[in-house]
Protein backbone atom coordinates (compact mmCIF):
# COMPACT_ATOMS: atom_id res chain seq x y z
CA UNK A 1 -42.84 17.68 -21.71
CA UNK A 2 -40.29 15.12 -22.84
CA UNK A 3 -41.55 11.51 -23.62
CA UNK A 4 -40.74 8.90 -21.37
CA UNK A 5 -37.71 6.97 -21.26
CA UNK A 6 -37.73 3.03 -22.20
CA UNK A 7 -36.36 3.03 -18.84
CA UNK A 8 -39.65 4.49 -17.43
CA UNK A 9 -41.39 1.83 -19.74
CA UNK A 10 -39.28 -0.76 -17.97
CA UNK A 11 -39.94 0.08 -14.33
CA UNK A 12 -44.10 0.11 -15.00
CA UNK A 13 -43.66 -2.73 -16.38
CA UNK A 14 -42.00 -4.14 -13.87
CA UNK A 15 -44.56 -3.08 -11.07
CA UNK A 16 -47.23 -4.19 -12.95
CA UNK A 17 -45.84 -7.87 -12.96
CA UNK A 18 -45.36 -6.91 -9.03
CA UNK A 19 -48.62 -6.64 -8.46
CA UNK A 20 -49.54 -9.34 -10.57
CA UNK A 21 -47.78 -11.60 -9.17
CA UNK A 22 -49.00 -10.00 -5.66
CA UNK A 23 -52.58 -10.76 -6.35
CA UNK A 24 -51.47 -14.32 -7.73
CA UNK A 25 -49.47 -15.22 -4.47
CA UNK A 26 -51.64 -13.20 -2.02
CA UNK A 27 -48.42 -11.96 -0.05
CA UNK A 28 -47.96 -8.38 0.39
CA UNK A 29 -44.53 -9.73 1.91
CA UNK A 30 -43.58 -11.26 -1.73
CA UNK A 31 -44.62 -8.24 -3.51
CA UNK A 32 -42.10 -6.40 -1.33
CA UNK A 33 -39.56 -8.41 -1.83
CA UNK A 34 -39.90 -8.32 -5.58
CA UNK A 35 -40.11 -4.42 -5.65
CA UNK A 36 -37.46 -4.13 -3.51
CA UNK A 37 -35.24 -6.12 -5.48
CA UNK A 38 -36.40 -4.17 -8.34
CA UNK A 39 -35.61 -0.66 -6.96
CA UNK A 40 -31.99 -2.24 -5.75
CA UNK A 41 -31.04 -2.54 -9.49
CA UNK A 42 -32.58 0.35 -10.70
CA UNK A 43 -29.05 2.54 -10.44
CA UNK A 44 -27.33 -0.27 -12.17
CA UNK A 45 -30.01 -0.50 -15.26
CA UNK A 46 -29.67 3.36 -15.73
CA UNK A 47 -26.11 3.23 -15.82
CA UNK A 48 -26.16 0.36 -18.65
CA UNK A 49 -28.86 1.85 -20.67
CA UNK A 50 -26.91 5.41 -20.59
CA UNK A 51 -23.95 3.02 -21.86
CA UNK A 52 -25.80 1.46 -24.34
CA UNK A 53 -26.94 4.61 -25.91
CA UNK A 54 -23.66 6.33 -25.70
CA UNK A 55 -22.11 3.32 -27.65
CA UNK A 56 -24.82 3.03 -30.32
CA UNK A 57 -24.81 7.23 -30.80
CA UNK A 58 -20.57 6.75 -30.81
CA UNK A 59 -20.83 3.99 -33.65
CA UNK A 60 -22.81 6.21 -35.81
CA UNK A 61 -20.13 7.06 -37.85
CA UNK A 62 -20.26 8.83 -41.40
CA UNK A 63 -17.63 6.47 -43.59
CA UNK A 64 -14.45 7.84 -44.76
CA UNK A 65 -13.58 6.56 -47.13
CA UNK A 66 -10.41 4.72 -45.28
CA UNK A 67 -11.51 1.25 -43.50
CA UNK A 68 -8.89 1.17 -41.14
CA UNK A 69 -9.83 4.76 -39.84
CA UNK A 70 -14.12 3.49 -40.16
CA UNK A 71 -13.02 0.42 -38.12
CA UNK A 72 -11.35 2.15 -35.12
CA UNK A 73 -14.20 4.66 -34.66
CA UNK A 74 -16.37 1.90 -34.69
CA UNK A 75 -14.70 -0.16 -32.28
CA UNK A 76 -13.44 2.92 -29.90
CA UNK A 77 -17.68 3.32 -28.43
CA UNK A 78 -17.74 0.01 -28.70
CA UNK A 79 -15.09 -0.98 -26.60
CA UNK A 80 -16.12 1.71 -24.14
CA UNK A 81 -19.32 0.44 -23.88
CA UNK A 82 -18.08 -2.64 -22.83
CA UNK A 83 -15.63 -0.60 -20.16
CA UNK A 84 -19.01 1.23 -18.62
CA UNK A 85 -21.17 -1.51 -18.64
CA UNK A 86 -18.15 -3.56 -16.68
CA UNK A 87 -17.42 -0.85 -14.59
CA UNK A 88 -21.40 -0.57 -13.60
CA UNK A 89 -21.01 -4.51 -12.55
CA UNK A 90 -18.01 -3.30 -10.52
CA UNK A 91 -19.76 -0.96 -8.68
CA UNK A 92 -23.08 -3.04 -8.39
CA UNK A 93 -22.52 -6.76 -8.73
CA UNK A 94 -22.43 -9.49 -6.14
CA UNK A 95 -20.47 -12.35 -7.84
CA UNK A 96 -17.64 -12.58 -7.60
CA UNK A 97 -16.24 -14.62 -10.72
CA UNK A 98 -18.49 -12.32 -12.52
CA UNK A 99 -16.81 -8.64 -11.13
CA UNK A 100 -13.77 -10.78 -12.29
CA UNK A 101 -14.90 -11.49 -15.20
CA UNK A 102 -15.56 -7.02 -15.34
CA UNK A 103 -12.21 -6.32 -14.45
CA UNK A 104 -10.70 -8.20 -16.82
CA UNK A 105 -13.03 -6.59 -19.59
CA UNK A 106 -12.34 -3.12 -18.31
CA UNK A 107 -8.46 -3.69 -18.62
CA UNK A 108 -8.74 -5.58 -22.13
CA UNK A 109 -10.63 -3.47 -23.74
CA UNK A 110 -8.97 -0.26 -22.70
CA UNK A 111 -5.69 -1.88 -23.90
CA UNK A 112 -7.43 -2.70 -27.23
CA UNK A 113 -8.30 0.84 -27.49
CA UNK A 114 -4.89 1.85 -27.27
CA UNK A 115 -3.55 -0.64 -29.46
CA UNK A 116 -6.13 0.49 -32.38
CA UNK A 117 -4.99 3.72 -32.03
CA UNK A 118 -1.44 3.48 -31.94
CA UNK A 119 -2.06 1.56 -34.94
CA UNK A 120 -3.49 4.38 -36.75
CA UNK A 121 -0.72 6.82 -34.91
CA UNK A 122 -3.90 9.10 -33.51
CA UNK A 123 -2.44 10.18 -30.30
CA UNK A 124 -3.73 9.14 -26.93
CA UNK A 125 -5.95 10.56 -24.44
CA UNK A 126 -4.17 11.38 -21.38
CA UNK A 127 -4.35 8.63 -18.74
CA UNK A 128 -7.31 9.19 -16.27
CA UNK A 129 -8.33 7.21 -13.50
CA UNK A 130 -11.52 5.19 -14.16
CA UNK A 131 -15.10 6.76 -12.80
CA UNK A 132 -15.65 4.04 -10.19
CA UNK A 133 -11.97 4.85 -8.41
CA UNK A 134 -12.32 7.33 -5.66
CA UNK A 135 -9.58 10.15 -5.31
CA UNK A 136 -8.17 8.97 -1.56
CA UNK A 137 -8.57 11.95 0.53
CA UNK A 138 -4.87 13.98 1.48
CA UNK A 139 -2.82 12.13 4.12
CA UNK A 140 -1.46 14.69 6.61
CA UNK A 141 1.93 15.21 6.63
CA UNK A 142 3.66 13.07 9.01
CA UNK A 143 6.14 15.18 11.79
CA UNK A 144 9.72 15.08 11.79
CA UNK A 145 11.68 12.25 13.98
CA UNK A 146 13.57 14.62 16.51
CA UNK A 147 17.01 14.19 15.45
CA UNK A 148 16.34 12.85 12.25
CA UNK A 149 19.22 14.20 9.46
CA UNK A 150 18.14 15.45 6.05
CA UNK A 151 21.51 14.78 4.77
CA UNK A 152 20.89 11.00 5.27
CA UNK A 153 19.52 8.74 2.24
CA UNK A 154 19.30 5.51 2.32
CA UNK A 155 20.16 3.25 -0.75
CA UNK A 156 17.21 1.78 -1.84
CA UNK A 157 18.84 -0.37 -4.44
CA UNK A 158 20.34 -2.25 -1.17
CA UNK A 159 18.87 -0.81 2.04
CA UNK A 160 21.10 -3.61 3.89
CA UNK A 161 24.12 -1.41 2.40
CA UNK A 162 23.80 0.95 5.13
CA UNK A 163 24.62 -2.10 7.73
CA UNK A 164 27.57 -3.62 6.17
């Protein structure tokens, strides 16, 4: 049997003060609300405690000896903590100066990531879309134009070429 999770912890915790609060108020209709809004952000606080842990394991680095080389793999999980716990806003979030806000973290930080190791000449991951960005689904091929000729391009440098 594995122990329980903080998260587990968490969510008892947070029915208890439910049901406090229930018996304070007297309103079953409060208590619902509350649990409800609870339950609504439970996908959100998994998804930032599975960040948080994957940063703090990723930052347990053995030194090397070379400080540049310590400093980027300390600041690599650290900067893609920052990425998944943005990205979990993104998919989650309401406000909208705050998803902002997430974007903007998500493309920083993913630069500064690249910077670091460029720095260091390490070579790049390859390029990946990020988790929260759905593959669109395969357009169907559009028919031919009767008449249409293959042997026709147009210039798109200047498309008005074609008309002078």
């Amino acid at each position: 049997m594995h122990p329980p999770s903080p998260y587990t912890g968490r969510m008892f915790l947070s029915v208890v003060i439910v049901l406090t609060m229930s018996a304070l108020y007297g309103s079953p209709a409060f208590a619902a609300r509350l649990l409800t809004a609870a339950s609504d952000e439970t996908p959100f606080l998994a998804e930032n405690n599975t960040a948080m842990t994957r940063m703090m394991d990723g930052m347990s680095v053995k030194p090397t000896g070379d400080v540049d080389s310590d400093f980027v793999a300390l600041m690599v999980p650290h900067h893609q903590g920052a990425i998944d716990m943005a990205q979990a806003e993104l998919r989650y979030g309401h406000n909208e100066q705050l998803r902002r806000i997430a974007q903007e973290i998500v493309v920083e930080q993913q630069q500064e990531i690249v910077a670091m190791r460029v720095a260091l000449g390490q070579a790049l991951p390859p390029s990946a879309p990020a988790p929260d960005q759905q593959k669109p689904a395969a357009l169907p091929t559009a028919p031919a134009h009767a008449g249409s000729d293959d042997n026709r391009q147009m210039n798109m440098l200047n498309p008005m070429r074609e008309n002078q």
